[in-house]
N, C-alpha and C. Protein backbone atom coordinates (compact mmCIF):
# COMPACT_ATOMS: atom_id res chain seq x y z
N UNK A 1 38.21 15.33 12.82
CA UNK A 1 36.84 15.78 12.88
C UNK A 1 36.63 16.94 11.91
N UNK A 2 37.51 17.81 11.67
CA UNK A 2 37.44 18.79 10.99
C UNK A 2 37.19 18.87 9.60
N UNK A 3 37.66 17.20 9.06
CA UNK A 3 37.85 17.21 7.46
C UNK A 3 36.42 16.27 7.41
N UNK A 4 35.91 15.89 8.56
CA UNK A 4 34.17 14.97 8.38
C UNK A 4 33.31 16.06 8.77
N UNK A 5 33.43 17.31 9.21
CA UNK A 5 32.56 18.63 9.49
C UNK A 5 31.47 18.31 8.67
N UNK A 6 31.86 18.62 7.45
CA UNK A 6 30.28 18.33 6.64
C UNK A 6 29.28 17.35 6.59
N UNK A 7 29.95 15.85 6.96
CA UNK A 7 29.11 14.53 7.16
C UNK A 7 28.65 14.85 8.76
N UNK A 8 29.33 15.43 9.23
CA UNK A 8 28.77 15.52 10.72
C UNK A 8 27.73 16.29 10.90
N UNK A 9 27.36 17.63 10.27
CA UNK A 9 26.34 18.13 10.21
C UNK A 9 25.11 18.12 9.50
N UNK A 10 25.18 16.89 8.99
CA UNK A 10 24.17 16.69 7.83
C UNK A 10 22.76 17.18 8.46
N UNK A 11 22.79 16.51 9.71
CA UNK A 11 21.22 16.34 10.46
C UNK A 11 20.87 17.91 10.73
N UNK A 12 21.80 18.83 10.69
CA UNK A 12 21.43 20.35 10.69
C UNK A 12 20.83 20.60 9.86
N UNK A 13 20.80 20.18 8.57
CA UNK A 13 20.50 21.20 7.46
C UNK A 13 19.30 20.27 7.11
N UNK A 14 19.21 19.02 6.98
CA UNK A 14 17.76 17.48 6.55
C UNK A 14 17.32 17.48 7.48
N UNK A 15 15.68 17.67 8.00
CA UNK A 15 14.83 17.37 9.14
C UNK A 15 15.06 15.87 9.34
N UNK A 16 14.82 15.55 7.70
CA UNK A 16 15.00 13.69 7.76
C UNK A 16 15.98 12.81 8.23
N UNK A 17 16.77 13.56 8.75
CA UNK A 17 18.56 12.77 9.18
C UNK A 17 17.79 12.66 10.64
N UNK A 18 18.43 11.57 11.06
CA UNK A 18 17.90 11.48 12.73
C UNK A 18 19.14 12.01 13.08
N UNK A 19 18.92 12.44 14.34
CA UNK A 19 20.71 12.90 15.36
C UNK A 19 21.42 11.31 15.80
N UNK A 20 21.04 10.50 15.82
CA UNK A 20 21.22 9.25 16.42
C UNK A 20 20.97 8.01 15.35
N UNK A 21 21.72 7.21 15.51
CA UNK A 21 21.23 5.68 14.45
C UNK A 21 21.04 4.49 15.69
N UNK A 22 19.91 5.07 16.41
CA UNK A 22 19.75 3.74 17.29
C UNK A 22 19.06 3.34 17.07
N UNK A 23 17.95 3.37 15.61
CA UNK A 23 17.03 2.85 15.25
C UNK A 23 17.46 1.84 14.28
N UNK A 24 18.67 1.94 13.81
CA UNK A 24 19.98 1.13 13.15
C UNK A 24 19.95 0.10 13.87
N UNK A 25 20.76 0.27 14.77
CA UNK A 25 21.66 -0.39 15.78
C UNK A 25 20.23 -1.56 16.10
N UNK A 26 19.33 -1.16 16.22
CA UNK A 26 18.37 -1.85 16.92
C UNK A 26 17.98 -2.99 15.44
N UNK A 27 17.51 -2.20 14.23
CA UNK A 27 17.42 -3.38 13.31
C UNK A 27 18.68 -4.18 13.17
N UNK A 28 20.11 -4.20 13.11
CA UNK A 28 21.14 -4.70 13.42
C UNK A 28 20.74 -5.76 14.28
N UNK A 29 20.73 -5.76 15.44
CA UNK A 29 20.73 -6.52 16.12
C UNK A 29 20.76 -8.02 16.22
N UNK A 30 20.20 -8.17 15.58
CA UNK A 30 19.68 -9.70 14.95
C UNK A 30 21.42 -10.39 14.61
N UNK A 31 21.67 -9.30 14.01
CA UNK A 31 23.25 -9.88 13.29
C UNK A 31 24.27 -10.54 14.35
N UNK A 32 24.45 -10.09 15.52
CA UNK A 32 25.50 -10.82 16.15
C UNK A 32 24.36 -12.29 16.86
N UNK A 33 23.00 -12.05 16.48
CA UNK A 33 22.03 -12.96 17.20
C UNK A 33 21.99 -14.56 15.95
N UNK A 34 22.54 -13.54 15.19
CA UNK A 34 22.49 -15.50 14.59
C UNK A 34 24.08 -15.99 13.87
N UNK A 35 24.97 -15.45 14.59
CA UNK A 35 26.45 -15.74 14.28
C UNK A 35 26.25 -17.42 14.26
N UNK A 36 25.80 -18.14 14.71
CA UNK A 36 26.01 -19.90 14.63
C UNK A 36 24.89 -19.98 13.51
N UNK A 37 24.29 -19.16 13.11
CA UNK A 37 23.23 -20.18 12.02
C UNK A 37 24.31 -19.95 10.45
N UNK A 38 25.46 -18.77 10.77
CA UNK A 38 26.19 -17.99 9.82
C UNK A 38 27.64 -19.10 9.91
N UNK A 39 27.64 -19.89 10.79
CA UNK A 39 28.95 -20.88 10.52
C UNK A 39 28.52 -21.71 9.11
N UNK A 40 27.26 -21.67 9.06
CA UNK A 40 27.06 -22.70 7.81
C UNK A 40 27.26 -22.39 6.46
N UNK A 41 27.26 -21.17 6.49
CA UNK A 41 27.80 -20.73 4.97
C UNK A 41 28.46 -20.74 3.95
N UNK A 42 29.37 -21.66 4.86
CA UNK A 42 30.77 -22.42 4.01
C UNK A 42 31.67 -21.67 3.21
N UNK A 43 31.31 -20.32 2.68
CA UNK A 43 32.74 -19.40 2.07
C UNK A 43 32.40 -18.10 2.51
N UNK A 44 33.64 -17.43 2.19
CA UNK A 44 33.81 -15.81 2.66
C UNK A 44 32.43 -15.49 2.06
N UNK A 45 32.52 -15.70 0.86
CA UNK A 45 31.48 -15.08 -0.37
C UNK A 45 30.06 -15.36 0.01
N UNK A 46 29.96 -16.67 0.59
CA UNK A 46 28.60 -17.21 1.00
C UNK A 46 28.03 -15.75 2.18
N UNK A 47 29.36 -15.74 3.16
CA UNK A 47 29.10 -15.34 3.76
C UNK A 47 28.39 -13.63 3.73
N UNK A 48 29.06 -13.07 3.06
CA UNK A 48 28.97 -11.78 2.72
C UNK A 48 27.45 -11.60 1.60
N UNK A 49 27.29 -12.45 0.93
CA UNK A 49 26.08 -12.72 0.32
C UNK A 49 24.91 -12.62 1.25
N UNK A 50 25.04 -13.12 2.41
CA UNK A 50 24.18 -13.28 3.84
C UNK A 50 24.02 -11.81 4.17
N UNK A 51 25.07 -11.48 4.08
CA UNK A 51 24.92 -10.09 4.56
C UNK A 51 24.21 -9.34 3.77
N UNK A 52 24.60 -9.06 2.58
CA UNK A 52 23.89 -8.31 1.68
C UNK A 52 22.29 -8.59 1.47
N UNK A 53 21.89 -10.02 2.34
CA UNK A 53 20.71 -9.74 1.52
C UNK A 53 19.29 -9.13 3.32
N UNK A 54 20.30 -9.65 4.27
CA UNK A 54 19.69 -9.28 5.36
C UNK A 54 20.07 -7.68 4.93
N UNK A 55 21.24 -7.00 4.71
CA UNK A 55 21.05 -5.68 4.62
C UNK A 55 19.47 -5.15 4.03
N UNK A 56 19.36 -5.89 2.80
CA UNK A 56 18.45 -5.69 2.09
C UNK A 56 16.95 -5.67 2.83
N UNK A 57 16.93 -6.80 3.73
CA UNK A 57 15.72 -6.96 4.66
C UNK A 57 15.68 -5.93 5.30
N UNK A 58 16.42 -6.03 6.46
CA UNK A 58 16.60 -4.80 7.14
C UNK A 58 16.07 -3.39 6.83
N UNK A 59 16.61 -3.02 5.50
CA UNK A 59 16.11 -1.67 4.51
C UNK A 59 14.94 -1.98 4.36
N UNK A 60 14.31 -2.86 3.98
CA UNK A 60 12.57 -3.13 3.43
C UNK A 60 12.20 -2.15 5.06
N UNK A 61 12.18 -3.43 5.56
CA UNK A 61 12.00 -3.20 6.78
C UNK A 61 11.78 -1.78 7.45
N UNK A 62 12.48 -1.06 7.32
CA UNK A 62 12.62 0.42 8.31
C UNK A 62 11.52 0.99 7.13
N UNK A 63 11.64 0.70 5.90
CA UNK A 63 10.87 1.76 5.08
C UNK A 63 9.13 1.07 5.01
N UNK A 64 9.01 0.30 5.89
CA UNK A 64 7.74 -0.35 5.19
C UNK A 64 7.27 -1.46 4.42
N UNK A 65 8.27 -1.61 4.51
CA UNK A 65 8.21 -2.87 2.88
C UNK A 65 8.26 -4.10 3.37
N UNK A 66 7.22 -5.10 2.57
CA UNK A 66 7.47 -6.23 2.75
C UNK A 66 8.44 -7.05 2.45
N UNK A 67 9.53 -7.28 2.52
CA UNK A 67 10.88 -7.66 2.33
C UNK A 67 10.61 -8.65 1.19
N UNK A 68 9.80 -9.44 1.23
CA UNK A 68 9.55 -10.91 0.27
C UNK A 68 8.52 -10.00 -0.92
N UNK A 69 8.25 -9.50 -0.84
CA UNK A 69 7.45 -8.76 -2.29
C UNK A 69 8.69 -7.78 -3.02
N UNK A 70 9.42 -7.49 -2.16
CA UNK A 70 10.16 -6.51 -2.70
C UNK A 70 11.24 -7.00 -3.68
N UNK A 71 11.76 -8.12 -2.43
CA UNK A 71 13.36 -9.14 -3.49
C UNK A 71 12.27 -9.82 -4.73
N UNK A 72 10.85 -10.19 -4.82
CA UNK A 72 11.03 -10.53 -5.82
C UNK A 72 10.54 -10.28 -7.28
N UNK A 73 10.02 -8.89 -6.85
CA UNK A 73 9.84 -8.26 -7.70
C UNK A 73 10.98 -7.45 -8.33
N UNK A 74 11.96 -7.49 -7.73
CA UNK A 74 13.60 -6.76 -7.94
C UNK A 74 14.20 -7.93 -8.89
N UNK A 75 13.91 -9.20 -8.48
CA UNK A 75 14.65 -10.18 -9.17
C UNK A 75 14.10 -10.46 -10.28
N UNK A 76 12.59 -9.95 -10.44
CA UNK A 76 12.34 -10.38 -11.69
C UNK A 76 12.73 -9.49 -12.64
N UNK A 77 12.55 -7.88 -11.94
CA UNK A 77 12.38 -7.00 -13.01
C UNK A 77 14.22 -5.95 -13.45
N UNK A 78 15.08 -6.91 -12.63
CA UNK A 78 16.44 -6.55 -12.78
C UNK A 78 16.86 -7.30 -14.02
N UNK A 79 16.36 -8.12 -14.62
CA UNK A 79 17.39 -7.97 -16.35
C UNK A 79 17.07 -7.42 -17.08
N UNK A 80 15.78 -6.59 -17.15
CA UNK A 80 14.99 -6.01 -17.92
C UNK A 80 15.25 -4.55 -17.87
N UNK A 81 15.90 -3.99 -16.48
CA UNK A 81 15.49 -2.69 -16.46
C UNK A 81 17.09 -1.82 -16.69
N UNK A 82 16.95 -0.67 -16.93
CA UNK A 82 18.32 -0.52 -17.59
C UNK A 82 18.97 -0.14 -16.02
N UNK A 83 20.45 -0.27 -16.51
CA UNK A 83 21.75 -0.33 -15.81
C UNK A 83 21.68 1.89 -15.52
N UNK A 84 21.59 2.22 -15.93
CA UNK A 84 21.48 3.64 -15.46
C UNK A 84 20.73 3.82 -14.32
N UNK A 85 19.94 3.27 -14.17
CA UNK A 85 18.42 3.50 -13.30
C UNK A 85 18.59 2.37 -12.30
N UNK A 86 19.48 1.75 -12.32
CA UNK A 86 19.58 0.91 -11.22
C UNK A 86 19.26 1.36 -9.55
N UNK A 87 19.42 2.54 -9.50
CA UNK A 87 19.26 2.99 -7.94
C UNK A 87 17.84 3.01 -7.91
N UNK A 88 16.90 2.69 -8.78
CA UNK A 88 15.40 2.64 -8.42
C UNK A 88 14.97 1.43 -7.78
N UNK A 89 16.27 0.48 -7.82
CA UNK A 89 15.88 -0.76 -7.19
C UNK A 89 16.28 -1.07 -5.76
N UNK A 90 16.36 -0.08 -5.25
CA UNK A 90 17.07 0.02 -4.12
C UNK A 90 15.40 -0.04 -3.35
N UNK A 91 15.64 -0.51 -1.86
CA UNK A 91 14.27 0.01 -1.22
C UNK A 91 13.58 1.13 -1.27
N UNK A 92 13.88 2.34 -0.77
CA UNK A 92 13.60 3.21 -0.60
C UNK A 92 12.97 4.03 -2.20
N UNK A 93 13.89 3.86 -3.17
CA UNK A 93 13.00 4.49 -4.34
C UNK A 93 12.01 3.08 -5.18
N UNK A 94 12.36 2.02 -4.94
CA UNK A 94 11.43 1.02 -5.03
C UNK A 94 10.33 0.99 -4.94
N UNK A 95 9.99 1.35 -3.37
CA UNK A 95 8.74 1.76 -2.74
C UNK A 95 7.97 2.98 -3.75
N UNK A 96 8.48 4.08 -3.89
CA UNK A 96 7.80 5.05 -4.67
C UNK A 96 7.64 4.85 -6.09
N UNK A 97 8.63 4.06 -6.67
CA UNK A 97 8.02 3.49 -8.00
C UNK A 97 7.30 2.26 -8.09
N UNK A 98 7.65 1.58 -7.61
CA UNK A 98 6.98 -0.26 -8.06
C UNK A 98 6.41 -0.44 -6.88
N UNK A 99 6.09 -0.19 -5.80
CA UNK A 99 5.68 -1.16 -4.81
C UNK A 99 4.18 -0.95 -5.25
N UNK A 100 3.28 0.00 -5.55
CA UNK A 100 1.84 -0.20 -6.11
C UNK A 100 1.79 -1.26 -6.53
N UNK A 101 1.97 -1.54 -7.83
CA UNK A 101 2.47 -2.91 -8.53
C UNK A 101 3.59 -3.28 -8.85
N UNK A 102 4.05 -4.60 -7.83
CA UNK A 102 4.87 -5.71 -8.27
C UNK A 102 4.76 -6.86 -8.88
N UNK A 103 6.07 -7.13 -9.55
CA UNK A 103 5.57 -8.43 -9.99
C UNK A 103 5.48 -9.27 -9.05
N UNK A 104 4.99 -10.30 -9.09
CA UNK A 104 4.65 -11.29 -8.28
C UNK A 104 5.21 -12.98 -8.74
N UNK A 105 5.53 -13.51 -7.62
CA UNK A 105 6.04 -14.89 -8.31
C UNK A 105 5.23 -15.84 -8.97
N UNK A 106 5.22 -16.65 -9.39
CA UNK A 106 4.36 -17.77 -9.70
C UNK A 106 3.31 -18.55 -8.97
N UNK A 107 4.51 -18.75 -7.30
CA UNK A 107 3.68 -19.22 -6.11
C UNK A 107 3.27 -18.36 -5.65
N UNK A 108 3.19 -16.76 -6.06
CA UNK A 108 2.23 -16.18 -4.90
C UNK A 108 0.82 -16.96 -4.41
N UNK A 109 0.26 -16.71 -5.81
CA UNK A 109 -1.46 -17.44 -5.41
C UNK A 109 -1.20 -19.10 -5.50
N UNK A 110 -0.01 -19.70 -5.02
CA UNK A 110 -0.46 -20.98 -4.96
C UNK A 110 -1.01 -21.49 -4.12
N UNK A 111 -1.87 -22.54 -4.40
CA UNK A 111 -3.19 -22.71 -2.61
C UNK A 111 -2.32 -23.25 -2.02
N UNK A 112 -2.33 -23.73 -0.73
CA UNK A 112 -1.89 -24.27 0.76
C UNK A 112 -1.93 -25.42 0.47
């Protein structure tokens, strides 16, 4: 405990740190709720891909974000944007740069 002192007190010093991640735990949830739809994935890699992109939901999610505007405006505008600045594509600084305007897919406005 002594050598995590500093990760342990984070929430002392950031108003923004919660004392608790049960607001975590709660978007989590879902994850042990669809373990049989996750047999289908067919490789480790598939699998972990699953993960990464519900992580990704999940994150929209707590911050506001529409999860489906966000991946695809990330997917369009990730070969284009430089490799330094990559952490802008993350949710959270996403939102404060691009979410005003995203790109949009092709089918957004496609009719019904």
């Amino acid at each position: 405990m002594r050598e995590r002192r500093v990760g342990l007190e984070v929430f002392l010093t950031d108003p923004d740190v919660p004392i608790d991640t049960n607001h975590l735990e709660r978007a989590l949830r879902v994850v042990p709720m669809g373990r049989r739809s996750w047999l289908f994935c067919w490789t480790e890699l598939g699998a972990k891909h699953v993960g990464i992109i519900h992580s990704l939901i999940v994150t929209c999610r707590l911050h506001g974000i529409d999860p489906y505007t966000c991946l695809v405006d990330v997917l369009q505008r990730i070969s284009e944007h430089p490799a330094s600045r990559v952490a802008e594509l993350t949710p959270r600084l996403w939102k404060q740069h691009f979410a005003a305007n995203p790109l949009r897919s092709d089918l957004h406005d496609f009719p019904s």
